[in-house]
PDB file of N, CA and C in Angstrom:
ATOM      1  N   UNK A   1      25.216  12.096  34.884  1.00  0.00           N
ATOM      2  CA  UNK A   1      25.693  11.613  33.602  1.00  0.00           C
ATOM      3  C   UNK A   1      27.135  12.084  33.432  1.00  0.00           C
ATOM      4  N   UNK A   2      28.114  11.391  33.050  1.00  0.00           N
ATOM      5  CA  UNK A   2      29.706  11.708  32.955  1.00  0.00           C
ATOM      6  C   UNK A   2      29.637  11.506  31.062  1.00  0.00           C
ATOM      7  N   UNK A   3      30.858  11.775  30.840  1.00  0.00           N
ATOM      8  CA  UNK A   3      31.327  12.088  29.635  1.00  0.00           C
ATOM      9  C   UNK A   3      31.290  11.074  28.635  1.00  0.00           C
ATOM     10  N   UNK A   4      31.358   9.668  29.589  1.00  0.00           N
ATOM     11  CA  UNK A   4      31.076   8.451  28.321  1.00  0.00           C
ATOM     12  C   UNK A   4      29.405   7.903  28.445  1.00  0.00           C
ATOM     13  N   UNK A   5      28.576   9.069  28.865  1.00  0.00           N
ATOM     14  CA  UNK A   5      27.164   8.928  28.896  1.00  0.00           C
ATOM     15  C   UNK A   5      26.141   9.593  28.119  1.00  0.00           C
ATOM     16  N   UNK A   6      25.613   9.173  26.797  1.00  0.00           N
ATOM     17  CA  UNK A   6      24.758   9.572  26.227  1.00  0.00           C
ATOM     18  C   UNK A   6      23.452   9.359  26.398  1.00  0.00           C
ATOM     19  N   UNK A   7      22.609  10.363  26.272  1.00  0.00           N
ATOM     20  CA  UNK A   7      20.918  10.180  26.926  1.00  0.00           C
ATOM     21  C   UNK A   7      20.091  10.649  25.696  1.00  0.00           C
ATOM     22  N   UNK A   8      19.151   9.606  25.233  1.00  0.00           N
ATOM     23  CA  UNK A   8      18.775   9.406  23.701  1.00  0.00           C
ATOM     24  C   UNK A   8      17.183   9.017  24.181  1.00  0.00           C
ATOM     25  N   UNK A   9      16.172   9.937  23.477  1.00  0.00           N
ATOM     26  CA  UNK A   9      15.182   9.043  23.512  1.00  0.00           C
ATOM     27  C   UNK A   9      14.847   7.739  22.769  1.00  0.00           C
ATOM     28  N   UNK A  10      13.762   7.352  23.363  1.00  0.00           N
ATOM     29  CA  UNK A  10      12.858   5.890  22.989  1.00  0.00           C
ATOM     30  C   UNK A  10      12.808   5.546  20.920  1.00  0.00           C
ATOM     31  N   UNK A  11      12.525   7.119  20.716  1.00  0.00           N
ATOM     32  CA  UNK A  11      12.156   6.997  19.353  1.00  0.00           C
ATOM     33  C   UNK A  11      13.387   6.582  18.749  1.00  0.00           C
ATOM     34  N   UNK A  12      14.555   7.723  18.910  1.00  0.00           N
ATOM     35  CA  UNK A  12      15.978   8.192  18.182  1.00  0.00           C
ATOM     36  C   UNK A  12      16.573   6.959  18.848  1.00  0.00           C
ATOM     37  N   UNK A  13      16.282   6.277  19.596  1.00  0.00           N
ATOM     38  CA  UNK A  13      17.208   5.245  20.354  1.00  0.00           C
ATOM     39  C   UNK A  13      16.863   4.055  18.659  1.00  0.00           C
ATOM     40  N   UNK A  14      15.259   4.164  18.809  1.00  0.00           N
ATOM     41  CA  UNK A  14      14.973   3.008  17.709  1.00  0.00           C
ATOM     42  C   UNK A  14      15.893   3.240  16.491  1.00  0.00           C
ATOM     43  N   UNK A  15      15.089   4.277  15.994  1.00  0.00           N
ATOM     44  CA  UNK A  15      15.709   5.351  14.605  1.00  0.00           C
ATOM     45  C   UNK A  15      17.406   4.406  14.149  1.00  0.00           C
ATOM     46  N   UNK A  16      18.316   4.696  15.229  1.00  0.00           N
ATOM     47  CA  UNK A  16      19.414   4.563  15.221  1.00  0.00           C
ATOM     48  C   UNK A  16      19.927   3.651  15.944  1.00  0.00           C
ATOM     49  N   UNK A  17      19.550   2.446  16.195  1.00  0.00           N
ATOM     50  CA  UNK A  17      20.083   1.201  17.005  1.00  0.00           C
ATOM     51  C   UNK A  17      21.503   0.755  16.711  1.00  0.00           C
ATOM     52  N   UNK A  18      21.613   0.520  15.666  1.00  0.00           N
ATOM     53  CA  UNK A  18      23.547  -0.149  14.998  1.00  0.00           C
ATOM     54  C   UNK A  18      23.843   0.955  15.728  1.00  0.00           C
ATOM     55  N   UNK A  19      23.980   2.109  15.281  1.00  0.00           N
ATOM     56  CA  UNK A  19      24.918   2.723  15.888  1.00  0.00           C
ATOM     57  C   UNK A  19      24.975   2.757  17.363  1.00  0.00           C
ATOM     58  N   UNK A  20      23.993   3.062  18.103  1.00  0.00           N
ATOM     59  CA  UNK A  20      24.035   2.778  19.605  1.00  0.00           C
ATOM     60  C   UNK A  20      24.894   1.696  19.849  1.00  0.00           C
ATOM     61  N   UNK A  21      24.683   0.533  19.124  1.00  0.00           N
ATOM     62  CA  UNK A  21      25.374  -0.722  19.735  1.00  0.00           C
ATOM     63  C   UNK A  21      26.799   0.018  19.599  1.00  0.00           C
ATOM     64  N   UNK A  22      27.231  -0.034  18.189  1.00  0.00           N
ATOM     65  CA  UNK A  22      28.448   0.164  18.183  1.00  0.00           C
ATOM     66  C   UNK A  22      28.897   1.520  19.033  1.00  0.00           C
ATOM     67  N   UNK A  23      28.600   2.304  19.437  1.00  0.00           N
ATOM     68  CA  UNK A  23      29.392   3.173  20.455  1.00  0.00           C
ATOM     69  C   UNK A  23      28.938   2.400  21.994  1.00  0.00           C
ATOM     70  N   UNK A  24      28.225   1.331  22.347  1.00  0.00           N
ATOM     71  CA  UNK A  24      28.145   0.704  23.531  1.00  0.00           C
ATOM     72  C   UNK A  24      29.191   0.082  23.521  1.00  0.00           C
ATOM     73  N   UNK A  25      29.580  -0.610  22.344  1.00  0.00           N
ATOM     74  CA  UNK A  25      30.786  -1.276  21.951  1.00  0.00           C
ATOM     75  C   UNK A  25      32.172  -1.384  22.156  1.00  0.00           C
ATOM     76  N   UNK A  26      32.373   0.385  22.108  1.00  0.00           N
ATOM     77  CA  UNK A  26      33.630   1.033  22.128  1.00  0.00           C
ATOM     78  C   UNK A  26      33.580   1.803  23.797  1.00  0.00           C
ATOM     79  N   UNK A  27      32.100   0.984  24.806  1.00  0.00           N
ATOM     80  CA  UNK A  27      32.505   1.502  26.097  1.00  0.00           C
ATOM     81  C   UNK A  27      31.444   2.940  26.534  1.00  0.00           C
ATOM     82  N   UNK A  28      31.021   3.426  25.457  1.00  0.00           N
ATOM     83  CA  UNK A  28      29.921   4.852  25.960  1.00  0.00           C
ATOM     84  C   UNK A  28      28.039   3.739  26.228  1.00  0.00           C
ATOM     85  N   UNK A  29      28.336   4.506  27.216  1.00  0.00           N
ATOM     86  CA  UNK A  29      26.906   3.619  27.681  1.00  0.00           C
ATOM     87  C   UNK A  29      26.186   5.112  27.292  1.00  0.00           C
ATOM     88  N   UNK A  30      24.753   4.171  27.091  1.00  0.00           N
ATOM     89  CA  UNK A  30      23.462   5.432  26.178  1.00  0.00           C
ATOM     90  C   UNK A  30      22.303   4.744  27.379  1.00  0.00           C
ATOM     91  N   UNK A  31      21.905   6.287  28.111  1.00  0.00           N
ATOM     92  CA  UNK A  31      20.978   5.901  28.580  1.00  0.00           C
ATOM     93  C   UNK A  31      19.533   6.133  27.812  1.00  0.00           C
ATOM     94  N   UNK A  32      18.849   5.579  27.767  1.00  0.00           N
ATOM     95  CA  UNK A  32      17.310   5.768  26.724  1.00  0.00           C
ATOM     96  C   UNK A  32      16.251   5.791  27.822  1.00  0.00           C
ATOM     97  N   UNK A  33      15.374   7.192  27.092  1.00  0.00           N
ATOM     98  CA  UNK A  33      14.790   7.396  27.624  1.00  0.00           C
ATOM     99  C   UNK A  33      13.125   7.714  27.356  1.00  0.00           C
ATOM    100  N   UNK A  34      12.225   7.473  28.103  1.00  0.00           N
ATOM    101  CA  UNK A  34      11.082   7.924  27.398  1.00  0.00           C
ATOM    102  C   UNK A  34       9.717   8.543  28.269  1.00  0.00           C
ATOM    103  N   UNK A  35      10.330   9.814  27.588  1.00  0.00           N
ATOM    104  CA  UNK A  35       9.070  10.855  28.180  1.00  0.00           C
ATOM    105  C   UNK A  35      10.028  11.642  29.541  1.00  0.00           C
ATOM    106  N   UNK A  36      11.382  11.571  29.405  1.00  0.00           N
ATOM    107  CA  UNK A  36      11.940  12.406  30.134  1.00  0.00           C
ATOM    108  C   UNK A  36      12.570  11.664  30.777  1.00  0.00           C
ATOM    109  N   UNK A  37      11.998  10.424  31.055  1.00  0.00           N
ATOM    110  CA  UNK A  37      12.701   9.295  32.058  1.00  0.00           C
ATOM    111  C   UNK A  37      13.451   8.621  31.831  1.00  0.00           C
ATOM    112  N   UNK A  38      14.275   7.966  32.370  1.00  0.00           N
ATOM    113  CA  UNK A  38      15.197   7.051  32.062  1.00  0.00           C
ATOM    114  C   UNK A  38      14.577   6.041  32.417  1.00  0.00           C
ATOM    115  N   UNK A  39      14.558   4.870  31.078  1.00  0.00           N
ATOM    116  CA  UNK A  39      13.961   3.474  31.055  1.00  0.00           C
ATOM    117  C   UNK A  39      14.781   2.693  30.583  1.00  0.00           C
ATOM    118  N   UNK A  40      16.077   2.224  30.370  1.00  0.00           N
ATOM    119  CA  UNK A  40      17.206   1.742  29.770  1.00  0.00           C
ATOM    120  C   UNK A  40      18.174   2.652  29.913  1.00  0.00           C
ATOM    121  N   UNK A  41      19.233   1.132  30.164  1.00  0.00           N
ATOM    122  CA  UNK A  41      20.689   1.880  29.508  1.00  0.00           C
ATOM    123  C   UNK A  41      21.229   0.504  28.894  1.00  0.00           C
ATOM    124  N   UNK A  42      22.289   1.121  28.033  1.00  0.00           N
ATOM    125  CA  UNK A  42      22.924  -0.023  26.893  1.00  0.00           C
ATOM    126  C   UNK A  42      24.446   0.690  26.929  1.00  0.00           C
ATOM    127  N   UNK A  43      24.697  -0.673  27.219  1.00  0.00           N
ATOM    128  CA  UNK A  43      26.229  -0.647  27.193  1.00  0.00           C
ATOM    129  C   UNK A  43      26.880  -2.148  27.762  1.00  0.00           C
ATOM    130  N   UNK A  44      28.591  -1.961  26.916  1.00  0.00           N
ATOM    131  CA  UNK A  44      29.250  -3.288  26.606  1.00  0.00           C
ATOM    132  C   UNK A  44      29.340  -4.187  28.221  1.00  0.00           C
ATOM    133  N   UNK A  45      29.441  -5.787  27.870  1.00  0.00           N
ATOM    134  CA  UNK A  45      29.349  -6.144  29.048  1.00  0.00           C
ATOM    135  C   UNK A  45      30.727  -6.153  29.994  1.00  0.00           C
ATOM    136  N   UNK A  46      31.632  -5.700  29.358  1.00  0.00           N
ATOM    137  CA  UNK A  46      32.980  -5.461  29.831  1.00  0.00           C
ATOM    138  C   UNK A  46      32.546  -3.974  31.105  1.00  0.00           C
ATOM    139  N   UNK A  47      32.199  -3.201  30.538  1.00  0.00           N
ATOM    140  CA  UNK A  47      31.874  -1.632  30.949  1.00  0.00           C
ATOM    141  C   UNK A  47      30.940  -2.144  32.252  1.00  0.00           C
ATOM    142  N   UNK A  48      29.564  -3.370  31.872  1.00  0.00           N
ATOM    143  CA  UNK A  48      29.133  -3.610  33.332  1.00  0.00           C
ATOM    144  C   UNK A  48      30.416  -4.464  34.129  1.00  0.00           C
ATOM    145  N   UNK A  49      31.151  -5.663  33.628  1.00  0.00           N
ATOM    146  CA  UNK A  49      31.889  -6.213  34.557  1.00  0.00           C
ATOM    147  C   UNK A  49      32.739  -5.267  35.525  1.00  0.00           C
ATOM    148  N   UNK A  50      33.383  -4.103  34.836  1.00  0.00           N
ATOM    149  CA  UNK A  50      33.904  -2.947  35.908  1.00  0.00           C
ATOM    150  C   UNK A  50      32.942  -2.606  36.496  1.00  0.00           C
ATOM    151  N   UNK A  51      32.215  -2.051  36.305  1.00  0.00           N
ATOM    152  CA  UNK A  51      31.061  -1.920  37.375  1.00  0.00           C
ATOM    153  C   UNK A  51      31.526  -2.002  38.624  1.00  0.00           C
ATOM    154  N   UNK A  52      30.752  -3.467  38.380  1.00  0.00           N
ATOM    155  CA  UNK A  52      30.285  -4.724  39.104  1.00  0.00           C
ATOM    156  C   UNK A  52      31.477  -4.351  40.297  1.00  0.00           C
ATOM    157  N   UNK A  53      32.567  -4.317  39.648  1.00  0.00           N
ATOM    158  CA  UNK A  53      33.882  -4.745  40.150  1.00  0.00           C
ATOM    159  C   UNK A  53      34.043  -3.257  40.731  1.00  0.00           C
ATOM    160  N   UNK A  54      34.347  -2.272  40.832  1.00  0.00           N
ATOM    161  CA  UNK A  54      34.305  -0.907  41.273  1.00  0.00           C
ATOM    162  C   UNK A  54      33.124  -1.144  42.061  1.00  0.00           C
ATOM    163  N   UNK A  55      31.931  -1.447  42.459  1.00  0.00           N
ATOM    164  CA  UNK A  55      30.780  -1.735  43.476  1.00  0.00           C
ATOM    165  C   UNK A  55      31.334  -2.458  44.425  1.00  0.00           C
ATOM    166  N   UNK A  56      31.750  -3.906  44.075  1.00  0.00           N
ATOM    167  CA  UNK A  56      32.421  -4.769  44.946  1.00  0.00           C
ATOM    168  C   UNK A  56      33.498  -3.948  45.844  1.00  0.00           C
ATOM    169  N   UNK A  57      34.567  -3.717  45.081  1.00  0.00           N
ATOM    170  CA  UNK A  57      35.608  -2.832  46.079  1.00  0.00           C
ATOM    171  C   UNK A  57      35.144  -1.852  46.705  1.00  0.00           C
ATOM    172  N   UNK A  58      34.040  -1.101  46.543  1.00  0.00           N
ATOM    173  CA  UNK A  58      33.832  -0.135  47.648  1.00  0.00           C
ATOM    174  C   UNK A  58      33.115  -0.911  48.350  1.00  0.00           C
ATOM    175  N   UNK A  59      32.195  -1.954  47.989  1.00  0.00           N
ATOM    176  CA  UNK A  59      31.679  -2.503  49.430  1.00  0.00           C
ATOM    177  C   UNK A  59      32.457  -2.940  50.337  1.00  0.00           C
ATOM    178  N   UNK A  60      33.729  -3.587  49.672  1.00  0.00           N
ATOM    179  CA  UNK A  60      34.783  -4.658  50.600  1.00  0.00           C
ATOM    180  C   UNK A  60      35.788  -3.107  51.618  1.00  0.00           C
ATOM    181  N   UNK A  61      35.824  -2.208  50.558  1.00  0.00           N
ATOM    182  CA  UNK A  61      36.831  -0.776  51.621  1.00  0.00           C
ATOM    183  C   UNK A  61      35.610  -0.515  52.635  1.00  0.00           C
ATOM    184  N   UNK A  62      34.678  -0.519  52.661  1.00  0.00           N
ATOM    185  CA  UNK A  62      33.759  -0.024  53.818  1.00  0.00           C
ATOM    186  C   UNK A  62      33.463  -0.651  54.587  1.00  0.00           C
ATOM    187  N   UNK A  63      33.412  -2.226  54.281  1.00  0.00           N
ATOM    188  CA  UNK A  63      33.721  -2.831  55.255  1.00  0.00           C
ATOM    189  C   UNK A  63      34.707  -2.727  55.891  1.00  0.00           C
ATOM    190  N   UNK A  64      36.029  -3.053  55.515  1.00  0.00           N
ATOM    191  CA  UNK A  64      37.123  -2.879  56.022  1.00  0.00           C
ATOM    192  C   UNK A  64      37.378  -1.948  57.093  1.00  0.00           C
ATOM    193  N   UNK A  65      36.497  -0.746  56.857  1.00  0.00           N
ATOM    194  CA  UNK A  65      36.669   0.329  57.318  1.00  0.00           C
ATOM    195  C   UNK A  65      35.793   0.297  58.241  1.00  0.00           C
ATOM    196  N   UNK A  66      34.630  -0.158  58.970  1.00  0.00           N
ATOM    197  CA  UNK A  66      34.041  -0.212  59.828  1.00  0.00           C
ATOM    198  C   UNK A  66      34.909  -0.954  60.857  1.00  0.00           C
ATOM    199  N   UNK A  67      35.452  -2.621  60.145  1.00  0.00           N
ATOM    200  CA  UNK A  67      35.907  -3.374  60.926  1.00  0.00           C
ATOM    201  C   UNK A  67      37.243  -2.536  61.769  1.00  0.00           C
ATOM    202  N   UNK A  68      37.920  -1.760  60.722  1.00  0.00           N
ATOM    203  CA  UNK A  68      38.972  -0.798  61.665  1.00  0.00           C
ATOM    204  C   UNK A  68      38.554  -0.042  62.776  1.00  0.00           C
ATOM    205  N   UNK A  69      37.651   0.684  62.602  1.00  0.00           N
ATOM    206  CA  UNK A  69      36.770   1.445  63.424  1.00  0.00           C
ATOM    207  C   UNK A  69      36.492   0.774  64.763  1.00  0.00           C
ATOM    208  N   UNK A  70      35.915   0.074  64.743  1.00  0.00           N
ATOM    209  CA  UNK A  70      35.815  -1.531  65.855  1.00  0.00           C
ATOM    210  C   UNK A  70      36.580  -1.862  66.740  1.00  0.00           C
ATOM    211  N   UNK A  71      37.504  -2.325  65.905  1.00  0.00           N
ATOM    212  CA  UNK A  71      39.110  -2.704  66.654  1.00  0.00           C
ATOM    213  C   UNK A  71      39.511  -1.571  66.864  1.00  0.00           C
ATOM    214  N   UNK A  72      39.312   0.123  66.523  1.00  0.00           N
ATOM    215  CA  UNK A  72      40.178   0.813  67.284  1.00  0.00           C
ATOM    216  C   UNK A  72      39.162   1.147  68.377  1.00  0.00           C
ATOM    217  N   UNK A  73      37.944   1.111  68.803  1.00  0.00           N
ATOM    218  CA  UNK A  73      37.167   1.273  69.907  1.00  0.00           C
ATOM    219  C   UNK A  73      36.928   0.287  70.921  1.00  0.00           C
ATOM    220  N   UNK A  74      37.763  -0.674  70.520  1.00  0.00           N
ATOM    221  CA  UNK A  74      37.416  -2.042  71.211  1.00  0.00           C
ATOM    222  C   UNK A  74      39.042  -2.510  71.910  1.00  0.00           C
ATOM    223  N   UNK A  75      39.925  -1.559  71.546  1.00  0.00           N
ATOM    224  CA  UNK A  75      41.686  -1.675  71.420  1.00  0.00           C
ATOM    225  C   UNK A  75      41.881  -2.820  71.250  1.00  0.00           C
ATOM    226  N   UNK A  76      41.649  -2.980  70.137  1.00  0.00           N
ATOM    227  CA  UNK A  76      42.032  -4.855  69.925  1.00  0.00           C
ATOM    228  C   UNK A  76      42.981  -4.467  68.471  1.00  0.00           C
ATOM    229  N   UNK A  77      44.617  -5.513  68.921  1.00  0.00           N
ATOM    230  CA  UNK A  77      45.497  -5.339  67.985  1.00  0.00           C
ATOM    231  C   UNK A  77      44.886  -5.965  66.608  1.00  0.00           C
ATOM    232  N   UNK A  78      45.774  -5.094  65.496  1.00  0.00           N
ATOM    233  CA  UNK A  78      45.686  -5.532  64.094  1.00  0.00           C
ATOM    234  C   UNK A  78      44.989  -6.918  63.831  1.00  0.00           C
ATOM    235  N   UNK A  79      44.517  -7.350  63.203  1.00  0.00           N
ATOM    236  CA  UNK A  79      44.783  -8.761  62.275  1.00  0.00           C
ATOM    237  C   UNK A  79      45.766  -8.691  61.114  1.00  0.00           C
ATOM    238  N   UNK A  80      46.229  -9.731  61.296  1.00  0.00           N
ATOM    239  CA  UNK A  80      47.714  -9.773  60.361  1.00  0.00           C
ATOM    240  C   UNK A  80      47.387 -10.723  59.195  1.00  0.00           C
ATOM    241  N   UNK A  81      47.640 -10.789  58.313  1.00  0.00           N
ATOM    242  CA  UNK A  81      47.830 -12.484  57.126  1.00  0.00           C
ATOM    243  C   UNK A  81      48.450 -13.678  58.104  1.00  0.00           C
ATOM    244  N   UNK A  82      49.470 -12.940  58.706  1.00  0.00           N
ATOM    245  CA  UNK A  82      49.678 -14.567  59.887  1.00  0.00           C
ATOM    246  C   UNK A  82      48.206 -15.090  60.548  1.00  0.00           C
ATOM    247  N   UNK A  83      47.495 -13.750  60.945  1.00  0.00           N
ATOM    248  CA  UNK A  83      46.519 -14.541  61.857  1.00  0.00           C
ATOM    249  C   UNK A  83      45.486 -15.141  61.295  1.00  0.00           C
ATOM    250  N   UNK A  84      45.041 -14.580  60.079  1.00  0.00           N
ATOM    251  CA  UNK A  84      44.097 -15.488  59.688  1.00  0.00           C
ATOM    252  C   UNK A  84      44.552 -16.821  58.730  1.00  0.00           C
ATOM    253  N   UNK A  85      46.108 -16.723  58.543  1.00  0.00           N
ATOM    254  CA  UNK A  85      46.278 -17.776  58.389  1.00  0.00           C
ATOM    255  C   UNK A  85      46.089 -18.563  59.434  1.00  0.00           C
ATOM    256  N   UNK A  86      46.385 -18.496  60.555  1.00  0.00           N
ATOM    257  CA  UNK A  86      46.431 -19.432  61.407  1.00  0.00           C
ATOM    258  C   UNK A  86      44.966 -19.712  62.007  1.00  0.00           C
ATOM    259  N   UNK A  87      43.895 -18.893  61.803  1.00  0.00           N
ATOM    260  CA  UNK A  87      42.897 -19.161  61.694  1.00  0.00           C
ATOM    261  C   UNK A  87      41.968 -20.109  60.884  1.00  0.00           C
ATOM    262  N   UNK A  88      42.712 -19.926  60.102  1.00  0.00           N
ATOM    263  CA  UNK A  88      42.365 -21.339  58.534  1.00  0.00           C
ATOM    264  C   UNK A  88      42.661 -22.256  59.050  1.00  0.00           C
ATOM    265  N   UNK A  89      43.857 -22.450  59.355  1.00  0.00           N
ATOM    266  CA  UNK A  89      44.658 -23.755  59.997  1.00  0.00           C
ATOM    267  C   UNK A  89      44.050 -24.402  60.941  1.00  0.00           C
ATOM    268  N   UNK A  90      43.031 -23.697  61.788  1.00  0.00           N
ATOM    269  CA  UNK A  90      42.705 -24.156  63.350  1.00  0.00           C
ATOM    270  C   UNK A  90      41.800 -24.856  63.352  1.00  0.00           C
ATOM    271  N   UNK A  91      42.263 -26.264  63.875  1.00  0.00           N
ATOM    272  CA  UNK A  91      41.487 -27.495  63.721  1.00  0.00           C
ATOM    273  C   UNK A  91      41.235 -28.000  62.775  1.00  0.00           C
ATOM    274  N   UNK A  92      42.028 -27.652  61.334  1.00  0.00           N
ATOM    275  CA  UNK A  92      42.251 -29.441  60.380  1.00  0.00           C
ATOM    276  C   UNK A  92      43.268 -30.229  60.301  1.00  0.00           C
ATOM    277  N   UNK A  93      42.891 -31.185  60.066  1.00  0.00           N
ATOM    278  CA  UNK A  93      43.302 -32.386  60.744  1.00  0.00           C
ATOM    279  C   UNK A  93      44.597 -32.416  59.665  1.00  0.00           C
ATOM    280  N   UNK A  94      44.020 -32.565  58.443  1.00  0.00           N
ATOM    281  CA  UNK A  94      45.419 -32.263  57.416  1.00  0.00           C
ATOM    282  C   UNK A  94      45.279 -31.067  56.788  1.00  0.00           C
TER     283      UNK A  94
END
């Protein structure tokens, strides 16, 4: 749990809903919980679109990073933006 993470039970989650929203609102995600567990979290859909987006980029750097790995065990030069441009290019007609 980091600093914009609040952990609320099932009951106090009910108790106090407006307000949950509105601090999901302003970006603090509330995880809810019940009986110790975590069974929900609530928060704005901006806060998941970073996410999402912070997930994506580490999947795409680790890829990246294997594919380097590869080419340096395999000694095969760089790929450049020239080359996969010219890879796009290869074989259409227009």
């Amino acid at each position: 749990m980091n600093a914009n993470t609040i952990s609320i039970g099932s009951f106090d989650a009910k108790t106090h809903f407006s307000e949950l929203l509105r601090k999901a609102a302003e970006g603090i995600v509330i995880e809810i919980t019940k009986n110790g567990k975590k069974v929900a979290v609530l928060q704005s859909p901006q806060n998941i679109e970073q996410t999402e987006a912070q997930k994506a980029a580490q999947r795409i750097e680790s890829r990246r990073a294997i594919i380097e790995q590869r080419r340096i065990r395999q000694s095969m030069e760089p790929v450049t933006q020239k080359m996969i441009k010219e890879w796009k290019e290869y074989g259409r007609k227009y």
